[in-house]
PDB file of N, CA and C in Angstrom:
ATOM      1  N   UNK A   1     -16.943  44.859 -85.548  1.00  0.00           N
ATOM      2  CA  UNK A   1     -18.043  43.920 -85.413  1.00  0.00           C
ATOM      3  C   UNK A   1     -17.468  42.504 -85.466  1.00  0.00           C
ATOM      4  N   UNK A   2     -17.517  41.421 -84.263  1.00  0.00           N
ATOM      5  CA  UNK A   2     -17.008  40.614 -84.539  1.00  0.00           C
ATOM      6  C   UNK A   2     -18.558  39.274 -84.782  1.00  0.00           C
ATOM      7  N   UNK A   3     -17.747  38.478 -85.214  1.00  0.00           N
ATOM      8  CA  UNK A   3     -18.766  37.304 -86.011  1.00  0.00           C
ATOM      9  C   UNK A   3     -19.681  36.636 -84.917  1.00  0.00           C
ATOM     10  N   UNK A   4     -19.490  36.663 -83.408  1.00  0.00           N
ATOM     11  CA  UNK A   4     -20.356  36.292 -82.747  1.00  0.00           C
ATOM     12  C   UNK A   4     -21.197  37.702 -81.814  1.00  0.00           C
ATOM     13  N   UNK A   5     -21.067  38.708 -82.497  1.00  0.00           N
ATOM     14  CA  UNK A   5     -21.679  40.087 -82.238  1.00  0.00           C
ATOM     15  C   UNK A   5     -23.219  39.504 -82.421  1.00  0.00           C
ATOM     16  N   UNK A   6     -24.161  40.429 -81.381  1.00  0.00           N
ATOM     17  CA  UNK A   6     -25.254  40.412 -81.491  1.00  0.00           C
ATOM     18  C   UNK A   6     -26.035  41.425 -81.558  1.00  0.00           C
ATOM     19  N   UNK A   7     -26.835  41.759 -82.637  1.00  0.00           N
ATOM     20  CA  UNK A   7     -26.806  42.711 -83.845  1.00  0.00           C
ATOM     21  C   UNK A   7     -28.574  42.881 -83.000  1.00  0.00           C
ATOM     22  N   UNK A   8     -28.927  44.409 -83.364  1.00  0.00           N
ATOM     23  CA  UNK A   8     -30.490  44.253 -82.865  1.00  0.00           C
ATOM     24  C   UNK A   8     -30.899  45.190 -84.328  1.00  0.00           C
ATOM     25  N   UNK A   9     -32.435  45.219 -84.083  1.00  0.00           N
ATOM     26  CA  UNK A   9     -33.051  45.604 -85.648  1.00  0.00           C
ATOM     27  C   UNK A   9     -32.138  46.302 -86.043  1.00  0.00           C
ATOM     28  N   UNK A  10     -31.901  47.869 -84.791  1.00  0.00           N
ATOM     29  CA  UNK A  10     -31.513  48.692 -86.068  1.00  0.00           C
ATOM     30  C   UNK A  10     -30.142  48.744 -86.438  1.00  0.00           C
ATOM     31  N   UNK A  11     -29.201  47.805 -85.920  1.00  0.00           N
ATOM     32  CA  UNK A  11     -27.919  47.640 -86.546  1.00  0.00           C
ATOM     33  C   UNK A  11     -28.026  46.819 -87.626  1.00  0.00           C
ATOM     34  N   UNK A  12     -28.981  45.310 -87.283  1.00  0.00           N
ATOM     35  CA  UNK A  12     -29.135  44.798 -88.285  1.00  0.00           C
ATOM     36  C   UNK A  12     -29.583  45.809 -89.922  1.00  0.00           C
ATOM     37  N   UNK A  13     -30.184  46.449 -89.760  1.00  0.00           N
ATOM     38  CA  UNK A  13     -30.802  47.064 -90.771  1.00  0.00           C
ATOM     39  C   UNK A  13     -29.698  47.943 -91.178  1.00  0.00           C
ATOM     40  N   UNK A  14     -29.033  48.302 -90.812  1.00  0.00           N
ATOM     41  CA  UNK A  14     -27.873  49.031 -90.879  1.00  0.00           C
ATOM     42  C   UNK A  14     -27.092  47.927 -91.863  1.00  0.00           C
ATOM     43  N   UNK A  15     -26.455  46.961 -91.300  1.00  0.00           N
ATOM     44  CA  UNK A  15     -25.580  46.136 -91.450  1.00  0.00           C
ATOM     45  C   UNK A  15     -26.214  45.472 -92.939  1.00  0.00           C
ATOM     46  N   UNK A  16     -27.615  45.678 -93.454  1.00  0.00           N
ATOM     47  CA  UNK A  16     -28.233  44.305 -94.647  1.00  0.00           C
ATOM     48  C   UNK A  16     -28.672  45.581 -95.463  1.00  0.00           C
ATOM     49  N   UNK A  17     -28.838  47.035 -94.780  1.00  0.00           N
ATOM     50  CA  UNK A  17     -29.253  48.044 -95.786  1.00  0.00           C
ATOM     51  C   UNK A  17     -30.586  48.211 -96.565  1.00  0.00           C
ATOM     52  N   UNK A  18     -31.121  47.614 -94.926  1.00  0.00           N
ATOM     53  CA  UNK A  18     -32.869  47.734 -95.607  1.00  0.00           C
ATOM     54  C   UNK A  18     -33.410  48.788 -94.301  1.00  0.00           C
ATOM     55  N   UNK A  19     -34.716  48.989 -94.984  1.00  0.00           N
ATOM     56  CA  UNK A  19     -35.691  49.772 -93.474  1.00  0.00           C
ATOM     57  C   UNK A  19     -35.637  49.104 -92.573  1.00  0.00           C
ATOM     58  N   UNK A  20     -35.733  49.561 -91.127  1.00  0.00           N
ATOM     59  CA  UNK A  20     -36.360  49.136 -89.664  1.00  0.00           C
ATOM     60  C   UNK A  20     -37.262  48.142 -89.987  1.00  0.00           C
ATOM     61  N   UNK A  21     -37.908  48.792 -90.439  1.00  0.00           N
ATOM     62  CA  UNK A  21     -39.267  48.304 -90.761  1.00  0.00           C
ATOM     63  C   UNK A  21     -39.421  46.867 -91.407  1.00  0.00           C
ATOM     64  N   UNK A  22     -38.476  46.986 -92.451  1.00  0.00           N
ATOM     65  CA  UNK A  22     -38.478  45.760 -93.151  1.00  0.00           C
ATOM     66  C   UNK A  22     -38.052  44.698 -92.420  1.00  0.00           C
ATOM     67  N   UNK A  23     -36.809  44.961 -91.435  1.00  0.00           N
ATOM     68  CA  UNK A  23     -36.395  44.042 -91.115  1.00  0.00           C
ATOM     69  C   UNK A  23     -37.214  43.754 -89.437  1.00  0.00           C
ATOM     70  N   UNK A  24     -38.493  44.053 -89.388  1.00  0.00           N
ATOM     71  CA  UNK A  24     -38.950  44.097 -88.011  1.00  0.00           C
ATOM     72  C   UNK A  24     -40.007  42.687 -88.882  1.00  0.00           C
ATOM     73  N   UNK A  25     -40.392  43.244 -90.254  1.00  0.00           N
ATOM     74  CA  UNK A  25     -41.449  42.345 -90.588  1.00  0.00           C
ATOM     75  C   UNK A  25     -40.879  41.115 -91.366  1.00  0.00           C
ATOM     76  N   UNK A  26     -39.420  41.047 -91.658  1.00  0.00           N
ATOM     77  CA  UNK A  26     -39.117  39.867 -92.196  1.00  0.00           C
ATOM     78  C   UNK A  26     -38.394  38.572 -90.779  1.00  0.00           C
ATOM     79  N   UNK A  27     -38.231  39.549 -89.718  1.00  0.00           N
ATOM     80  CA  UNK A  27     -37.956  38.696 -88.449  1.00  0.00           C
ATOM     81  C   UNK A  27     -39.539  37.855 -87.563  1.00  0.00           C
ATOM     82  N   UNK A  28     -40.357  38.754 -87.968  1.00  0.00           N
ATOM     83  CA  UNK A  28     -41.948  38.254 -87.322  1.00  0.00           C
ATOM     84  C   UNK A  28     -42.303  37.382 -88.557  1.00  0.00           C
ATOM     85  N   UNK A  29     -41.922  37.632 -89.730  1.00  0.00           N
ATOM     86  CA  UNK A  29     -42.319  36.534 -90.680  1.00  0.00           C
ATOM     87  C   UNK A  29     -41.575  34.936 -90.604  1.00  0.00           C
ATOM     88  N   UNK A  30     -40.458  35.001 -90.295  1.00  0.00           N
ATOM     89  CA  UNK A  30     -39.589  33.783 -89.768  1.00  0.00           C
ATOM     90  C   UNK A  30     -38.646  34.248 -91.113  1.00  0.00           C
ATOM     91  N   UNK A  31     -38.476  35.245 -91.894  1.00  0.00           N
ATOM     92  CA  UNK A  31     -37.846  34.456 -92.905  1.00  0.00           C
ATOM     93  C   UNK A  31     -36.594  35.538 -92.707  1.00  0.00           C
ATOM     94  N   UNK A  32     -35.803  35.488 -91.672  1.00  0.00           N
ATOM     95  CA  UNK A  32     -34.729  36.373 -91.044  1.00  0.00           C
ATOM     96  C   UNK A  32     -34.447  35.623 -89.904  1.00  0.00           C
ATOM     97  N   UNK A  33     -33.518  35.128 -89.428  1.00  0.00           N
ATOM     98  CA  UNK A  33     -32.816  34.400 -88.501  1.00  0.00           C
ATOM     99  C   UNK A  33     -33.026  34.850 -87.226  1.00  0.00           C
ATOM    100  N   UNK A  34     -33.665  35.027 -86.203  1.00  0.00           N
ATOM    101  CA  UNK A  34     -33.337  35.817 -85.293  1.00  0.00           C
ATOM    102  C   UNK A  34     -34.169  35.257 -83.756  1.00  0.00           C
ATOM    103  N   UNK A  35     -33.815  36.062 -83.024  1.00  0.00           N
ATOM    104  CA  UNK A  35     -34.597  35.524 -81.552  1.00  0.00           C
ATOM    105  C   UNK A  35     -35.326  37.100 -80.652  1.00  0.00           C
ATOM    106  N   UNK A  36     -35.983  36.821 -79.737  1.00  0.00           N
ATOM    107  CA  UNK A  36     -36.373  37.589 -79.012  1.00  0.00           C
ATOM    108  C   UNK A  36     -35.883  37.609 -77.387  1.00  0.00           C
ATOM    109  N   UNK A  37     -35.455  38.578 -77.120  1.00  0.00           N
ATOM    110  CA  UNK A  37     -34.860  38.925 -75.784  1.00  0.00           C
ATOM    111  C   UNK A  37     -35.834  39.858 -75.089  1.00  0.00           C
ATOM    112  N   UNK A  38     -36.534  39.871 -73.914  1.00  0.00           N
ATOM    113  CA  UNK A  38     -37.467  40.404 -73.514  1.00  0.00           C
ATOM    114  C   UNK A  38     -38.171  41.231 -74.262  1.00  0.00           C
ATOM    115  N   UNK A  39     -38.515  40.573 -75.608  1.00  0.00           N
ATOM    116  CA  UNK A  39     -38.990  41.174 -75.965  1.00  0.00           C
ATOM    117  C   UNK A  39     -38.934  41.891 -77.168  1.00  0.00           C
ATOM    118  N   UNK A  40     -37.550  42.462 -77.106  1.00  0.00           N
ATOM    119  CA  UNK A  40     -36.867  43.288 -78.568  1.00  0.00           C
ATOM    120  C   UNK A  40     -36.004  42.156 -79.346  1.00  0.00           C
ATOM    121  N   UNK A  41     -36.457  42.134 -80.578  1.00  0.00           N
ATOM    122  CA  UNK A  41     -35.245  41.219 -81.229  1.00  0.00           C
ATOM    123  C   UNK A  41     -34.213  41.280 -81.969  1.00  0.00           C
ATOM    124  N   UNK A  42     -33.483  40.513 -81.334  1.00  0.00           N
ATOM    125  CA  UNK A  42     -31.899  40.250 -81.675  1.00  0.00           C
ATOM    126  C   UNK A  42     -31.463  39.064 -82.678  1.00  0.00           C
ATOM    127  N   UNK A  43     -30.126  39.818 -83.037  1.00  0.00           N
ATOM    128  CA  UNK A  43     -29.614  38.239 -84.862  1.00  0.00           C
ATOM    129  C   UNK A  43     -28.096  38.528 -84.179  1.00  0.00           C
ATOM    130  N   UNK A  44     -27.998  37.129 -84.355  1.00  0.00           N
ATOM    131  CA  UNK A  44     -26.199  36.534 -84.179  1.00  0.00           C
ATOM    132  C   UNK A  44     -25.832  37.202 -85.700  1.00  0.00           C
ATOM    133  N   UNK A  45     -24.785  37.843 -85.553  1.00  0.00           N
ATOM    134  CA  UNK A  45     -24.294  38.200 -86.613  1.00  0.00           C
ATOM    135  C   UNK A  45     -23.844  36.913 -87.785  1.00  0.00           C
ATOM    136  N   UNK A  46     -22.901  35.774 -87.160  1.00  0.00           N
ATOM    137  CA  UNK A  46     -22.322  34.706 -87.408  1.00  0.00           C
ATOM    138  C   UNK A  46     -23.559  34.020 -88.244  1.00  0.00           C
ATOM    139  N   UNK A  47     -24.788  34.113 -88.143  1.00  0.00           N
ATOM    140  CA  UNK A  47     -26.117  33.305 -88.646  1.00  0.00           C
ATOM    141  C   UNK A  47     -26.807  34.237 -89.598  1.00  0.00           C
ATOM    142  N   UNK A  48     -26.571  35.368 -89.194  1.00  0.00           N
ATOM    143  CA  UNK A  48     -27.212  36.274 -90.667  1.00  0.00           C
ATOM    144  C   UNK A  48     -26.074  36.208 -91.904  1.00  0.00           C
ATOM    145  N   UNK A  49     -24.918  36.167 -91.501  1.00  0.00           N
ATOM    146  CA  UNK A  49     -24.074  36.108 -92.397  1.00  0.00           C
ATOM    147  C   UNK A  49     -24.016  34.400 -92.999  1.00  0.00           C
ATOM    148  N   UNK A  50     -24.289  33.814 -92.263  1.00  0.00           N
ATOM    149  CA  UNK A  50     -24.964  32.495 -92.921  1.00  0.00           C
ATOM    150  C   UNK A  50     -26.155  32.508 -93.837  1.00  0.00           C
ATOM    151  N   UNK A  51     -26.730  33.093 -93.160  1.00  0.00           N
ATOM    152  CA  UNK A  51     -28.396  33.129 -93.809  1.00  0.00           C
ATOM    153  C   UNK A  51     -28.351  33.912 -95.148  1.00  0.00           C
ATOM    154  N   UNK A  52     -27.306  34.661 -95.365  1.00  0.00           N
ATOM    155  CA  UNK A  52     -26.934  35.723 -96.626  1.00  0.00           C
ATOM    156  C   UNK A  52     -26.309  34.844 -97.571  1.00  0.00           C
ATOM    157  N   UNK A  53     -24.883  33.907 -96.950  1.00  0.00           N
ATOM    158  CA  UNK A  53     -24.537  33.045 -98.350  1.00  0.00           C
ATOM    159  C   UNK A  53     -25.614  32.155 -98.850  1.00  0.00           C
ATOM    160  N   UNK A  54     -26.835  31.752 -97.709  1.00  0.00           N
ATOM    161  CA  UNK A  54     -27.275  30.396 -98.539  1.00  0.00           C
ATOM    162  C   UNK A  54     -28.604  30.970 -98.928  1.00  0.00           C
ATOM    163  N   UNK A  55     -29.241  32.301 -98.986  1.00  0.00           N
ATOM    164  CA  UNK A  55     -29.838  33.186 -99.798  1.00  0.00           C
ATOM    165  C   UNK A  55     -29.283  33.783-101.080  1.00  0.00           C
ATOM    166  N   UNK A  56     -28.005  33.842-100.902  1.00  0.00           N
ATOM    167  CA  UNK A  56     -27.973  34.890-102.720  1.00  0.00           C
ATOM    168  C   UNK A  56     -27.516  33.878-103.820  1.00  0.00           C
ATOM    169  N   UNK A  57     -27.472  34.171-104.770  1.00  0.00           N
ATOM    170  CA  UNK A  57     -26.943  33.600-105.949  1.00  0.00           C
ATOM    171  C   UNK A  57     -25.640  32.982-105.523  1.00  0.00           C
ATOM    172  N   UNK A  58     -25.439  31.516-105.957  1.00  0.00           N
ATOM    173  CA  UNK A  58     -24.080  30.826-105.307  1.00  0.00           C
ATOM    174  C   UNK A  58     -24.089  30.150-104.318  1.00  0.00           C
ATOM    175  N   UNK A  59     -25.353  30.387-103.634  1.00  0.00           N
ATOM    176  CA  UNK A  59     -25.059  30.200-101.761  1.00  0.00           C
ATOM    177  C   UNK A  59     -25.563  28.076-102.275  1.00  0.00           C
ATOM    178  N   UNK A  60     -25.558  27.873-101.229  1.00  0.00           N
ATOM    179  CA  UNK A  60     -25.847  26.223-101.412  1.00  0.00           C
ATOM    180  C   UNK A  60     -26.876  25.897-101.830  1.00  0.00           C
ATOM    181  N   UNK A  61     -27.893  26.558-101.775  1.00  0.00           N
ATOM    182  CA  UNK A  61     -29.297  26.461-102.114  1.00  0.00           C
ATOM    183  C   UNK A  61     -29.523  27.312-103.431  1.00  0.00           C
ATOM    184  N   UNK A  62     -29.235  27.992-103.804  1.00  0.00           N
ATOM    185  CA  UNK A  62     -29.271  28.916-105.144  1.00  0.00           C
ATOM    186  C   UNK A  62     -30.855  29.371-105.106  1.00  0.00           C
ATOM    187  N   UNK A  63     -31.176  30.115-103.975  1.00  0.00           N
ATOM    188  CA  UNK A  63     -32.588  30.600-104.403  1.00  0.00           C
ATOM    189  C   UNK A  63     -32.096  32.230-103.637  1.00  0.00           C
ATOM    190  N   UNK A  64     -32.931  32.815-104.188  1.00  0.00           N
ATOM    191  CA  UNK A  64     -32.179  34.338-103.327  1.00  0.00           C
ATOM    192  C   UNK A  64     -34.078  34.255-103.014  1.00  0.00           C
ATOM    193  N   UNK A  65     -33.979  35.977-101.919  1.00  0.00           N
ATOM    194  CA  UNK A  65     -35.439  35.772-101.152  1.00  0.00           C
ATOM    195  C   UNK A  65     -34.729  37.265-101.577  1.00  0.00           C
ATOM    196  N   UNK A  66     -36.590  37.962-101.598  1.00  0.00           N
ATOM    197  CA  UNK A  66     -36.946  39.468-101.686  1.00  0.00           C
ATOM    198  C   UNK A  66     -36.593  39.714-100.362  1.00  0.00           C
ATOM    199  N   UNK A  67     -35.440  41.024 -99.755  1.00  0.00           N
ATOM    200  CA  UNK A  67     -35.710  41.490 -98.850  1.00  0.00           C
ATOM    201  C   UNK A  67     -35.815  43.465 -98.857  1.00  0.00           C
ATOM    202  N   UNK A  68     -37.474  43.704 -98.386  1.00  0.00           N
ATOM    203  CA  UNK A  68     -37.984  44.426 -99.056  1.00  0.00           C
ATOM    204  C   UNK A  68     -38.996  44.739 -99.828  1.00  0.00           C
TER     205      UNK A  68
END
C-alpha cells in the first residue's frame, strides 16, 4: 500500500478496523476525509493517515473522535 494509494470503503475499513458501515456513515457525516467518484467513495490513503495523527492522543490538536 503505498501513501498516495486510493483506498475505497471497504479497504478503508479494513485498513482503520471498523464496519463498512461505520465507515460509509462517518464519510456522509464529513467527519472522515474522503471524496466521491461516480458515486462510490474513495480516501487518499496519505490524508487518512493524516486525519489519524491529528485525531488520536498526541496528534496536533489533542482531541481523539469516536469512530464507531
Amino acid at each position: 500500500m503505498t501513501d498516495d494509494e486510493i483506498l475505497t470503503v471497504k479497504e478503508l475499513a479494513a485498513y482503520l478496523k471498523i464496519a463498512e458501515k461505520t465507515a460509509y456513515r462517518l464519510a456522509f457525516e464529513g467527519k472522515l476525509p474522503g471524496f466521491k467518484m461516480g458515486g462510490a467513495w474513495r480516501f487518499r490513503k496519505s490524508v487518512i493517515d493524516q486525519w489519524i495523527k491529528d485525531h488520536s492522543t498526541g496528534g496536533k490538536n489533542g482531541s481523539r473522535t469516536k469512530a464507531g
